[in-house]
Protein backbone atom coordinates (compact mmCIF):
# COMPACT_ATOMS: atom_id res chain seq x y z
CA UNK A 1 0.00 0.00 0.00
CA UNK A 2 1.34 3.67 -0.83
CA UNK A 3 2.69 5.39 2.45
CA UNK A 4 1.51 8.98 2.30
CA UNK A 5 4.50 11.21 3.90
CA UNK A 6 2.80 14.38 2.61
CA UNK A 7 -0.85 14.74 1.38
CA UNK A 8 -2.66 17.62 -0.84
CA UNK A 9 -4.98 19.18 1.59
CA UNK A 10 -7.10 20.54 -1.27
CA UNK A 11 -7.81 19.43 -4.38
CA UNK A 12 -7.84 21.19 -8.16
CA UNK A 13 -11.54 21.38 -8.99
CA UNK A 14 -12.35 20.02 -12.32
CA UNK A 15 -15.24 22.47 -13.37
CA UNK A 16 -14.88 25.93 -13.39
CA UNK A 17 -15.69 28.45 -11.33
CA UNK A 18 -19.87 29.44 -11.85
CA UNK A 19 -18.80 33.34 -11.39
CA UNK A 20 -16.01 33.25 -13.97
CA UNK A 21 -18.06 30.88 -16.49
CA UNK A 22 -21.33 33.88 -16.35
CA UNK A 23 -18.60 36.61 -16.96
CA UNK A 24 -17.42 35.17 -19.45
CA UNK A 25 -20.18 34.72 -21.12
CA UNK A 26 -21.29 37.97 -20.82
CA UNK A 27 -18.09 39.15 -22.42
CA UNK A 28 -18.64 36.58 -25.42
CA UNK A 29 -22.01 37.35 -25.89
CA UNK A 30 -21.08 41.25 -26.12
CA UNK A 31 -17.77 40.68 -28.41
CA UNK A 32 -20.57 38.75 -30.62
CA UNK A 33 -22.84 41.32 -30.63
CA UNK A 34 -21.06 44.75 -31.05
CA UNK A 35 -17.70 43.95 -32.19
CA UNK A 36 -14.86 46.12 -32.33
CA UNK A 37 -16.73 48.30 -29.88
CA UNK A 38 -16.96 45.85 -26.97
CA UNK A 39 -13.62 44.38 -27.44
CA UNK A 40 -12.45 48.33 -27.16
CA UNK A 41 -14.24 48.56 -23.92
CA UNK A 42 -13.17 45.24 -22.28
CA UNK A 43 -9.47 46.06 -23.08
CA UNK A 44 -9.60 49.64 -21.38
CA UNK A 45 -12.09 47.80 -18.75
CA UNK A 46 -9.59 44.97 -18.30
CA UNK A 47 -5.63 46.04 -19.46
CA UNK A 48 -6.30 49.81 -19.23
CA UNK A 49 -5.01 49.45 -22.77
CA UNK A 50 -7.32 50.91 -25.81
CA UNK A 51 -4.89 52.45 -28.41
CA UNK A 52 -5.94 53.53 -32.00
CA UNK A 53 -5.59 50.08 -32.98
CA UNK A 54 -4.88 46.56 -31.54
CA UNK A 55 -2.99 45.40 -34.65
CA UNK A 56 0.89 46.31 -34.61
CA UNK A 57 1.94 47.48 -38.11
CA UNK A 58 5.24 46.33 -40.36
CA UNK A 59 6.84 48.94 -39.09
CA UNK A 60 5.70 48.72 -35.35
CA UNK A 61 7.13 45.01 -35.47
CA UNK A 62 10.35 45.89 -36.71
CA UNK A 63 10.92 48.60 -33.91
CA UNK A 64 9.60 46.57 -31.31
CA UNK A 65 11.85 43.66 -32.85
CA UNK A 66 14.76 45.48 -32.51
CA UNK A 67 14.66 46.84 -29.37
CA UNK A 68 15.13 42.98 -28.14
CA UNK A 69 18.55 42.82 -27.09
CA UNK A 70 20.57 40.77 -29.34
CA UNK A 71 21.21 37.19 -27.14
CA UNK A 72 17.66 36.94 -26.17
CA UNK A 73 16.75 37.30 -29.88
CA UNK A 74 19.44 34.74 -31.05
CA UNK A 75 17.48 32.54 -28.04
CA UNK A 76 14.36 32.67 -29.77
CA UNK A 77 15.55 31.77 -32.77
CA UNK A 78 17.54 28.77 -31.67
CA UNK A 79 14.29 27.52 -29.46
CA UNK A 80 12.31 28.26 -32.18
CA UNK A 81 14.40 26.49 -34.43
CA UNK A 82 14.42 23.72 -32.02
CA UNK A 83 10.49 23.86 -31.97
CA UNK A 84 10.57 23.46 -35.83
CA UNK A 85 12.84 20.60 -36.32
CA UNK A 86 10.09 18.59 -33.97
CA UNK A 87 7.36 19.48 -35.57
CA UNK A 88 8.58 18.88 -39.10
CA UNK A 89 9.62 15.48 -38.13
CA UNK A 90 5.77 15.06 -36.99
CA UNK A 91 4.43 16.77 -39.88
CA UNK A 92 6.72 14.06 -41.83
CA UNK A 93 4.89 11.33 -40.11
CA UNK A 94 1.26 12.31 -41.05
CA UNK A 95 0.96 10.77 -44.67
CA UNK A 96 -1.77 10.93 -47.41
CA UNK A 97 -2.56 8.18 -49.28
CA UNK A 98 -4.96 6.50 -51.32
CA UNK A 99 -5.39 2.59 -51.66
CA UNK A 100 -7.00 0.01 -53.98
CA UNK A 101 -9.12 -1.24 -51.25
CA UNK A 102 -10.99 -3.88 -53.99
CA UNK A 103 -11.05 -3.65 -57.86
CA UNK A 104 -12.44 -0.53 -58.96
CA UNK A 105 -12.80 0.98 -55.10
CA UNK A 106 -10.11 3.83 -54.73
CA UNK A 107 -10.19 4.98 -50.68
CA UNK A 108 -7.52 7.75 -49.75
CA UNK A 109 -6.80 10.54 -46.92
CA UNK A 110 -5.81 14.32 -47.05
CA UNK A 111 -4.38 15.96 -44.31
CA UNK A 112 -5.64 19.67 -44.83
CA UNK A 113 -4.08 22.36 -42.58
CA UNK A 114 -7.10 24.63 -40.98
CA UNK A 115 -7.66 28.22 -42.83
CA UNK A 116 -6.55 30.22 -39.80
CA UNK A 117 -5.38 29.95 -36.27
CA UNK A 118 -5.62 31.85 -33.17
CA UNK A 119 -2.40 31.89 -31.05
CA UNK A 120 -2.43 33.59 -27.68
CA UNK A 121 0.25 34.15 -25.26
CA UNK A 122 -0.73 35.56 -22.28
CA UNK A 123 1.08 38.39 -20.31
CA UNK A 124 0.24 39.40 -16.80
CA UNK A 125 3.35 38.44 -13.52
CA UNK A 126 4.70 35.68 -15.55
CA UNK A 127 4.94 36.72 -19.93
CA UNK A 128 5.15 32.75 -21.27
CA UNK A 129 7.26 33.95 -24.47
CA UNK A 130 7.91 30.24 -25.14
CA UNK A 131 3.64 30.04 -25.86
CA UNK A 132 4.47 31.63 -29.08
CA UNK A 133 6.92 29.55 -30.13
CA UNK A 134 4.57 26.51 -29.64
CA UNK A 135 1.44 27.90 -30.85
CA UNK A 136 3.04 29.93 -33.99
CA UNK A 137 5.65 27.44 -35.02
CA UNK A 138 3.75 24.13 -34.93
CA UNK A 139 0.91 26.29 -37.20
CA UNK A 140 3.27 27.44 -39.86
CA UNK A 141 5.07 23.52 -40.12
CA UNK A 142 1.07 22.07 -40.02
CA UNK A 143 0.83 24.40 -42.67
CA UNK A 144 -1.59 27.04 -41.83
CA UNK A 145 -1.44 30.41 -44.52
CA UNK A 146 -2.74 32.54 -41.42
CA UNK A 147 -1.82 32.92 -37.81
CA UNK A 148 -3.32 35.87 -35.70
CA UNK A 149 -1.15 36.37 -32.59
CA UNK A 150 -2.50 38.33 -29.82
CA UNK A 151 -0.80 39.04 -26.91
CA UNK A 152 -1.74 41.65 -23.75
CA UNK A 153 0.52 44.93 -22.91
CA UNK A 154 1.84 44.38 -19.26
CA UNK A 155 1.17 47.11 -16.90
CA UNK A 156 0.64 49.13 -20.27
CA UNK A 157 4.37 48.33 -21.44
CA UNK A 158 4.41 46.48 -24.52
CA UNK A 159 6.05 42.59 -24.27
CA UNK A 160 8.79 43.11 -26.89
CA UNK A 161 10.34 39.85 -26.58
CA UNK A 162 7.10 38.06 -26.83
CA UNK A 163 5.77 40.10 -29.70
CA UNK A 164 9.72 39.93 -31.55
CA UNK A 165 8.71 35.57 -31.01
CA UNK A 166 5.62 35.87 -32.65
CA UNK A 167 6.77 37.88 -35.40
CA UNK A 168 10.04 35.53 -35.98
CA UNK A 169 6.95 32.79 -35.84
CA UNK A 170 5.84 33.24 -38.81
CA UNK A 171 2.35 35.46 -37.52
CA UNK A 172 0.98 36.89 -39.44
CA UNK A 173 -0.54 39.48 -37.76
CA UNK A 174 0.14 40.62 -34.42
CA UNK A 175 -2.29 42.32 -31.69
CA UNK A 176 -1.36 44.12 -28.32
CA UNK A 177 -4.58 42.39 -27.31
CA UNK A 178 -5.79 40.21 -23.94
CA UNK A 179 -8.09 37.99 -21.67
CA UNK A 180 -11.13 36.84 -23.48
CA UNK A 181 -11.46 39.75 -25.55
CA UNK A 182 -8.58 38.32 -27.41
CA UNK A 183 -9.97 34.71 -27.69
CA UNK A 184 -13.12 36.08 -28.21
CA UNK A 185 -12.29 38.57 -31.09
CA UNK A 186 -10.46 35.99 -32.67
CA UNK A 187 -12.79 33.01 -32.90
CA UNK A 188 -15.69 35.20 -33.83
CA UNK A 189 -14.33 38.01 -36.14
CA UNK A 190 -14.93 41.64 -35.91
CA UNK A 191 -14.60 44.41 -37.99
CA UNK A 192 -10.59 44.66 -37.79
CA UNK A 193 -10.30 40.99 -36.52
CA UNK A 194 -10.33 37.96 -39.22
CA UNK A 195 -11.99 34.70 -37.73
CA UNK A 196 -9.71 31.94 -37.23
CA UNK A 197 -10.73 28.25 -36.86
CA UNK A 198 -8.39 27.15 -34.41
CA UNK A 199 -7.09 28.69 -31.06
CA UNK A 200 -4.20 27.28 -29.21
CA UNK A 201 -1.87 29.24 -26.51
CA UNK A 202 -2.34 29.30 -22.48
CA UNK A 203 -3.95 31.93 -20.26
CA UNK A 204 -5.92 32.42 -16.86
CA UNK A 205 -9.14 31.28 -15.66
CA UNK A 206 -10.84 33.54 -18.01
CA UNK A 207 -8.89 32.57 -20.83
CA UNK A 208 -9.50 29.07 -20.21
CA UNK A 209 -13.47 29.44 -19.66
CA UNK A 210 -13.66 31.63 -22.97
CA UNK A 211 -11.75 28.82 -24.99
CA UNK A 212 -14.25 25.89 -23.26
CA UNK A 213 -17.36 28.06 -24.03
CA UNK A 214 -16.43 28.92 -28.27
CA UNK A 215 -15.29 25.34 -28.63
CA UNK A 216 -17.14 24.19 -31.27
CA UNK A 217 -17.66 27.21 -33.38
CA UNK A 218 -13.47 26.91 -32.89
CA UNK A 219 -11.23 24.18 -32.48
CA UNK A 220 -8.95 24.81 -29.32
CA UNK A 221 -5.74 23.20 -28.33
CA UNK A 222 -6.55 21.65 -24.68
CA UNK A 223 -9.02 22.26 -21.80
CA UNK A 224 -6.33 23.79 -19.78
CA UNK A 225 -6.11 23.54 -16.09
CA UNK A 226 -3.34 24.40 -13.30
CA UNK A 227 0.26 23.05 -14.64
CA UNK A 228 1.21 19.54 -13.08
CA UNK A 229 4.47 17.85 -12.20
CA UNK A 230 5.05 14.10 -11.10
CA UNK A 231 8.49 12.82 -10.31
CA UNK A 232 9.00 8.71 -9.85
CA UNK A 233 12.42 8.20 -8.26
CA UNK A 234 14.22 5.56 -6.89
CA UNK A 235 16.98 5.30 -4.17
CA UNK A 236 19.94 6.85 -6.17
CA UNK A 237 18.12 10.13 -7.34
CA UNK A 238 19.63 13.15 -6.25
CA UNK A 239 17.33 14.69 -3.22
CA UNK A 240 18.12 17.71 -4.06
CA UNK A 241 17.37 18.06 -8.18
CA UNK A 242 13.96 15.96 -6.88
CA UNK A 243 13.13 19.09 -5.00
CA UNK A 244 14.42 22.15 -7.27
CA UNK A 245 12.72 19.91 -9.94
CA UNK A 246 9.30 19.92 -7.86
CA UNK A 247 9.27 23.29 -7.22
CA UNK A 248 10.03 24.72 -10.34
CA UNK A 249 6.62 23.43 -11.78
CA UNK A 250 5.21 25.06 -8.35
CA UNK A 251 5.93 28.39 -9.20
CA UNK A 252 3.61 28.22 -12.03
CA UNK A 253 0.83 29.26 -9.40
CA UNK A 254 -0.66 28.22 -5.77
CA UNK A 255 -2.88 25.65 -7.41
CA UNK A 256 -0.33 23.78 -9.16
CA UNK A 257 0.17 20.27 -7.99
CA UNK A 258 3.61 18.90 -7.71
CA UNK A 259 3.88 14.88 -6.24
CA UNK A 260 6.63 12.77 -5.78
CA UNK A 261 6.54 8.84 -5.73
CA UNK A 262 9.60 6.64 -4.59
CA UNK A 263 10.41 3.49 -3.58
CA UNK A 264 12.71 5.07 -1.10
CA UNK A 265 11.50 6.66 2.27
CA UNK A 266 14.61 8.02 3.29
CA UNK A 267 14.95 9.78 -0.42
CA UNK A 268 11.46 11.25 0.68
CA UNK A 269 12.31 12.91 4.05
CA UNK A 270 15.17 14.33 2.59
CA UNK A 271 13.18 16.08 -0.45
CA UNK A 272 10.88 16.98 1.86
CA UNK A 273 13.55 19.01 4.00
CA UNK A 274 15.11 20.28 0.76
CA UNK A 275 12.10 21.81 -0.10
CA UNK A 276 11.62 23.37 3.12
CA UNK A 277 15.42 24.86 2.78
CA UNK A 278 14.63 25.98 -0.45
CA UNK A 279 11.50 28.02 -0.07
CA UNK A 280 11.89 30.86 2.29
CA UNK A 281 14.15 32.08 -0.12
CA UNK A 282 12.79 31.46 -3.55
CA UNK A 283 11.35 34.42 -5.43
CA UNK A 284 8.50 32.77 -6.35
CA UNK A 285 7.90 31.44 -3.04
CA UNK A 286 4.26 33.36 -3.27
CA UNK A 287 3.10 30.73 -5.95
CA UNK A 288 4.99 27.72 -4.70
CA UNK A 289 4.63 28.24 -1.16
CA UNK A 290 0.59 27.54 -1.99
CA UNK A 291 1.01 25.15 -4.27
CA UNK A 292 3.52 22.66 -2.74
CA UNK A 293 1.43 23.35 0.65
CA UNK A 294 -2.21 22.65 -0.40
CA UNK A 295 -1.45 20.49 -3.44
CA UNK A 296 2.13 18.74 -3.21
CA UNK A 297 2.37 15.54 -2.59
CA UNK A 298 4.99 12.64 -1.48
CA UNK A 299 3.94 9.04 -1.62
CA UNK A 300 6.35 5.89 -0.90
CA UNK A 301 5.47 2.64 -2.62
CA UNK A 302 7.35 -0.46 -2.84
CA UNK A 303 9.07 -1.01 -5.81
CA UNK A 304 9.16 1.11 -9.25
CA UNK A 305 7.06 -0.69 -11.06
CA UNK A 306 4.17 -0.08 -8.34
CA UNK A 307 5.61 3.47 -8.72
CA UNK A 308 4.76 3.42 -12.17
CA UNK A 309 1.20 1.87 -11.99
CA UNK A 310 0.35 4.75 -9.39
CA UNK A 311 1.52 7.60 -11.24
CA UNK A 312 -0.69 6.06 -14.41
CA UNK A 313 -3.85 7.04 -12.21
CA UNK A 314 -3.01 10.60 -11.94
CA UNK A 315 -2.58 10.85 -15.77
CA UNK A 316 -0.13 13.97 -15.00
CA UNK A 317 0.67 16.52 -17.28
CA UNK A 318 4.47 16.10 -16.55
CA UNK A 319 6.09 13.40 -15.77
CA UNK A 320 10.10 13.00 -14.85
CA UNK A 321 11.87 9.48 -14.55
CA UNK A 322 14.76 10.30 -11.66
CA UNK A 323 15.81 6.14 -11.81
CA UNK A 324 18.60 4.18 -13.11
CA UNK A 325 16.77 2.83 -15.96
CA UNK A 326 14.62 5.58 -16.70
CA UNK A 327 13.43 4.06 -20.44
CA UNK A 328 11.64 1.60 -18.57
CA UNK A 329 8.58 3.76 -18.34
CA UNK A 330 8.11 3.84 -21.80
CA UNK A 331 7.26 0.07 -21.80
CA UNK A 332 5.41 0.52 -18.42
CA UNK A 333 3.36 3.63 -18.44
CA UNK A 334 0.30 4.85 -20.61
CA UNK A 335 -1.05 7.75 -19.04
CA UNK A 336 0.61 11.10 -19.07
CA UNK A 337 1.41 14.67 -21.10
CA UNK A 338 4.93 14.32 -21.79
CA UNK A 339 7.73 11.90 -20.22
CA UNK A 340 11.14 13.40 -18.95
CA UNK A 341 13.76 10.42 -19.21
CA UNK A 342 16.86 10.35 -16.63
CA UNK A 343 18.23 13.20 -14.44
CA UNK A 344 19.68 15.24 -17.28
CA UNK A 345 16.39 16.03 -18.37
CA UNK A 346 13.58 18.20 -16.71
CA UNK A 347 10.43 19.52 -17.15
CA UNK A 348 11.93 23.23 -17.67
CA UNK A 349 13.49 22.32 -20.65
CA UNK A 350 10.41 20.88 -22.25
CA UNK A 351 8.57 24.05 -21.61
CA UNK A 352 11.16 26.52 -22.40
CA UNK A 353 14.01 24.92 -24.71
CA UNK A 354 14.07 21.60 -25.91
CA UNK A 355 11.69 21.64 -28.73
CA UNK A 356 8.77 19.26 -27.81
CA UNK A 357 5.52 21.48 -27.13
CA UNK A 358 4.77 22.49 -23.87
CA UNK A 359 0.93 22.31 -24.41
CA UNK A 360 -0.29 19.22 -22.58
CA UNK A 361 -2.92 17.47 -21.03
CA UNK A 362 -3.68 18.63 -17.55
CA UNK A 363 -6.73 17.55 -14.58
CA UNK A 364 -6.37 13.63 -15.91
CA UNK A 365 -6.82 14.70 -19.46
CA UNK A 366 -3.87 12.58 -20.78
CA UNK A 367 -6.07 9.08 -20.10
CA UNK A 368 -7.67 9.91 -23.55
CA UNK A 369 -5.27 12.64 -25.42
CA UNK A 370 -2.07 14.00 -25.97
CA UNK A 371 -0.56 17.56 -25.89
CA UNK A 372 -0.75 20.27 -28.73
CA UNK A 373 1.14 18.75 -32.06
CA UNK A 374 0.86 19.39 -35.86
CA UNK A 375 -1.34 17.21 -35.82
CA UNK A 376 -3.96 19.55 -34.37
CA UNK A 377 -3.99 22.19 -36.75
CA UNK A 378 -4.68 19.16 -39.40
CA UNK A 379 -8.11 17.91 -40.73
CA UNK A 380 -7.85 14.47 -41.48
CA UNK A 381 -10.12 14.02 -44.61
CA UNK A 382 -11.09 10.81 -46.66
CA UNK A 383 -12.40 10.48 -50.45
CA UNK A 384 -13.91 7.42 -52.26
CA UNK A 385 -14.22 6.74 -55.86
CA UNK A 386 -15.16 3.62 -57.50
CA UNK A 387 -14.08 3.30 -61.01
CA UNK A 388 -15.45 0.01 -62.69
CA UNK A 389 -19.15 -0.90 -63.05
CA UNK A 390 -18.98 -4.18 -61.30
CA UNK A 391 -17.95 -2.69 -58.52
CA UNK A 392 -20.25 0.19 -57.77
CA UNK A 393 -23.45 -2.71 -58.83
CA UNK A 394 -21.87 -4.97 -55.80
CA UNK A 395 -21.42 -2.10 -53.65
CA UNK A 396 -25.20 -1.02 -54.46
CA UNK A 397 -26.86 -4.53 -53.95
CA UNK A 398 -24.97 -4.94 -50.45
CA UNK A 399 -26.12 -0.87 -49.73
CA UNK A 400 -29.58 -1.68 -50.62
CA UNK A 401 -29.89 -4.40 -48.01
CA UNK A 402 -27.72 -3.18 -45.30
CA UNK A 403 -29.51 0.18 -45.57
CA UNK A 404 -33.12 -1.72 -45.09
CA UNK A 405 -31.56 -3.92 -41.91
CA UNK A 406 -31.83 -0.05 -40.09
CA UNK A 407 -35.22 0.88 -42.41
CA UNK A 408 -33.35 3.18 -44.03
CA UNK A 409 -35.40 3.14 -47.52
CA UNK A 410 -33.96 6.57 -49.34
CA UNK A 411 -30.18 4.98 -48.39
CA UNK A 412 -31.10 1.89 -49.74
CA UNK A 413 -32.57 3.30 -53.06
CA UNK A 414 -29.49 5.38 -53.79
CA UNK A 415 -27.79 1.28 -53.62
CA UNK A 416 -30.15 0.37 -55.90
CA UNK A 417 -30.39 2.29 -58.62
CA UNK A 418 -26.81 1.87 -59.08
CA UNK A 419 -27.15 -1.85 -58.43
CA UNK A 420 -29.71 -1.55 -61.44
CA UNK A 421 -27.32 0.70 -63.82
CA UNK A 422 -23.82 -0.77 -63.34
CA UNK A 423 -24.73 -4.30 -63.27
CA UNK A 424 -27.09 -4.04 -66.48
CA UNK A 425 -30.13 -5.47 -65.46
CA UNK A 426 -33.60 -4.77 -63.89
CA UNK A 427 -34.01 -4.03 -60.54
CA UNK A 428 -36.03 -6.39 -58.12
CA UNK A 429 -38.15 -3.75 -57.40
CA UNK A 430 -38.32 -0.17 -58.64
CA UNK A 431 -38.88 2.37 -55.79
CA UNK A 432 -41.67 4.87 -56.51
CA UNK A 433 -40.77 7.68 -58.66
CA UNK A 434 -37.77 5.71 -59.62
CA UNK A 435 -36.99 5.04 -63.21
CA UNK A 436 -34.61 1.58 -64.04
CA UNK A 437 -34.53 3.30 -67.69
């Protein structure tokens, strides 16, 4: 049985908050209704941001672009380039094709890349520059012509390096924009704003509500919730990396759940009293100090492999593998956002750096689905043809009775009168106002 030496004394509700879900609807419902106006008004209400206009021009790019000092701007590129490489390799994966399935009966798949897409990075304490390259990149390598970008001013300053990652992207345009006027404005269109048909990128509460309540008229990325870290170690993990590793995911905000599971009890008391070192003095301590209190975690189980089976059952957004044979959860485990193999990798540099995409399933999500991909921004499509006679007459007379097993008469007509034309020879019956001339 797992030994609990630390339990979450609240949990991370899996609905949403009533209150945020009616003002966001409110907002939605306005945005729908007056446009350009509302999303004016929300901004100034919001951001205490309404300029002339949202949209940043050519030129208002290229200033803002260069105003990045030089190393952060190499940075971006080289994550972004990172990004890239990934995704093309995915993109590389996804193949069309068309088969002979039987003579004459030509099946086949596209892979269509949506219209437009919505990217959002949000701004606010913590600017998440790396959402744009994960949002922006994986669009442009899916093959999407448009990207919007939007992104909020902070404290009415404008985010250079996240707008200078957007533009280096590949957006296409770019708006000092926010909140769920920005996910609004986007999926619905105003006068200024093209649609889009596809919005990926992080935010708050808000953020998250808006996406949940226009999916459907949109596709979105994930149903985002509170970012999640779950280390498995064993004996010989380093106490110390297990804790700087736990809080790190932590500081993403006081409701962000961060669990350990060992075989090793003594490896968990002395986490635990790393942690405790560690905190007073962290800078983030005001998001971690929450989080790790109300929502961290540090369970001892028996062996690895009963480490492994546990962690399944949280489904965890991140998961790190602090063991000496850390490739043994790829054979062993089914259930989380992303895998972080031995102790020279961590979570930080599959959010920041490393050039997987940080977008992942959180609040047991990865049970049923993976994290954002190129996949995403794809419409898997399928087309039939049949070319010979005998086949289409074949296909018609098994149509015509497997339409009439669920008394589906017009289907089963449609079988017919090709049964009838393509096999050259009078139909059993002819259905009312059907000709077999």
């Amino acid at each position: 049985m797992p030994r609990y030496l630390k339990s979450a004394t609240s949990t991370v509700s899996a609905t949403g908050d009533p209150a945020v879900a009616a003002t966001v609807s409110g907002v939605i419902a306005d945005i729908r209704s007056r446009g350009d106006d509302a999303v004016r008004e929300y901004s100034e209400k919001f951001d205490k941001w309404s300029p002339e206009t949202f949209r940043l021009s050519e030129e208002e790019v290229d200033r803002i672009v260069a105003s990045v000092p030089g190393q952060v701007i190499n940075d971006i590129k080289t994550v972004q380039n990172n990004v890239r490489t990934f995704a093309q390799h995915q993109r590389d994966s996804i193949l069309d094709f068309e088969v002979e399935s039987a003579p004459g009966v030509l099946l086949g798949q596209r892979n269509i890349p949506v219209s437009a897409a919505g990217a959002y990075a949000p701004g606010g304490r913590y600017p998440l520059v790396a959402s744009a390259h994960m949002t922006t990149v994986t669009a442009k390598v899916a093959g999407v012509p448009h990207v919007t970008a939007c992104t909020p001013p902070i404290r009415g300053e404008i985010p250079a390096a996240t707008v200078a990652a957007f533009h280096l992207a590949g957006a296409d345009d770019i708006y000092l924009l926010g909140g769920v006027q920005a996910v609004a404005a986007m999926a619905l269109g105003t006068e200024t704003i093209r649609p889009v048909n596809m919005l990926a990128g992080p935010g708050n509460a808000y953020v998250a509500e808006a996406k949940r309540q226009l999916f459907g008229q949109v596709g979105i990325d994930l149903f985002a919730g509170p970012t999640e870290v779950l280390i498995i170690a064993d004996a010989q993990a380093d106490p110390f990396i297990v804790a700087v590793d736990l809080l790190s995911q932590a500081e993403h905000g006081p409701d962000s759940p961060a669990i350990l599971i060992t075989e090793s009890a003594t490896l968990a008391e002395s986490v635990i009293r790393h942690i405790d070192d560690i905190m007073p003095n962290m800078p983030t301590k005001d998001f971690a100090g929450p989080a790790w209190r109300d929502h961290g975690q540090v369970i001892v189980v028996e062996s690895i492999s009963e480490a492994f089976r546990l962690a399944d059952t949280f489904a965890a957004e991140h998961v790190q593998i602090l063991t000496e044979e850390p490739r043994r959860a790829l054979d062993e485990m089914r259930d989380y956002g992303a895998l972080f193999l031995g102790e020279r990798t961590c979570v930080s540099y599959g959010d920041k750096v490393i050039g997987t995409n940080h977008t992942l399933p959180t609040r047991g999500a990865a049970r049923y689905t993976g994290g954002l991909w190129v996949g995403k921004y794809l419409k898997t499509v399928t087309y039939q043809e049949i070319t010979s006679d005998a086949a289409s007459a074949e296909l018609g007379t098994l149509c015509g009775r497997a339409a009439r097993v669920e008394s589906f008469e017009g289907h089963a007509r449609s079988g017919d009168v090709r049964a009838a034309k393509y096999s050259h020879t009078q139909l059993d019956r002819v259905p009312d106002g059907v000709s077999d001339e």
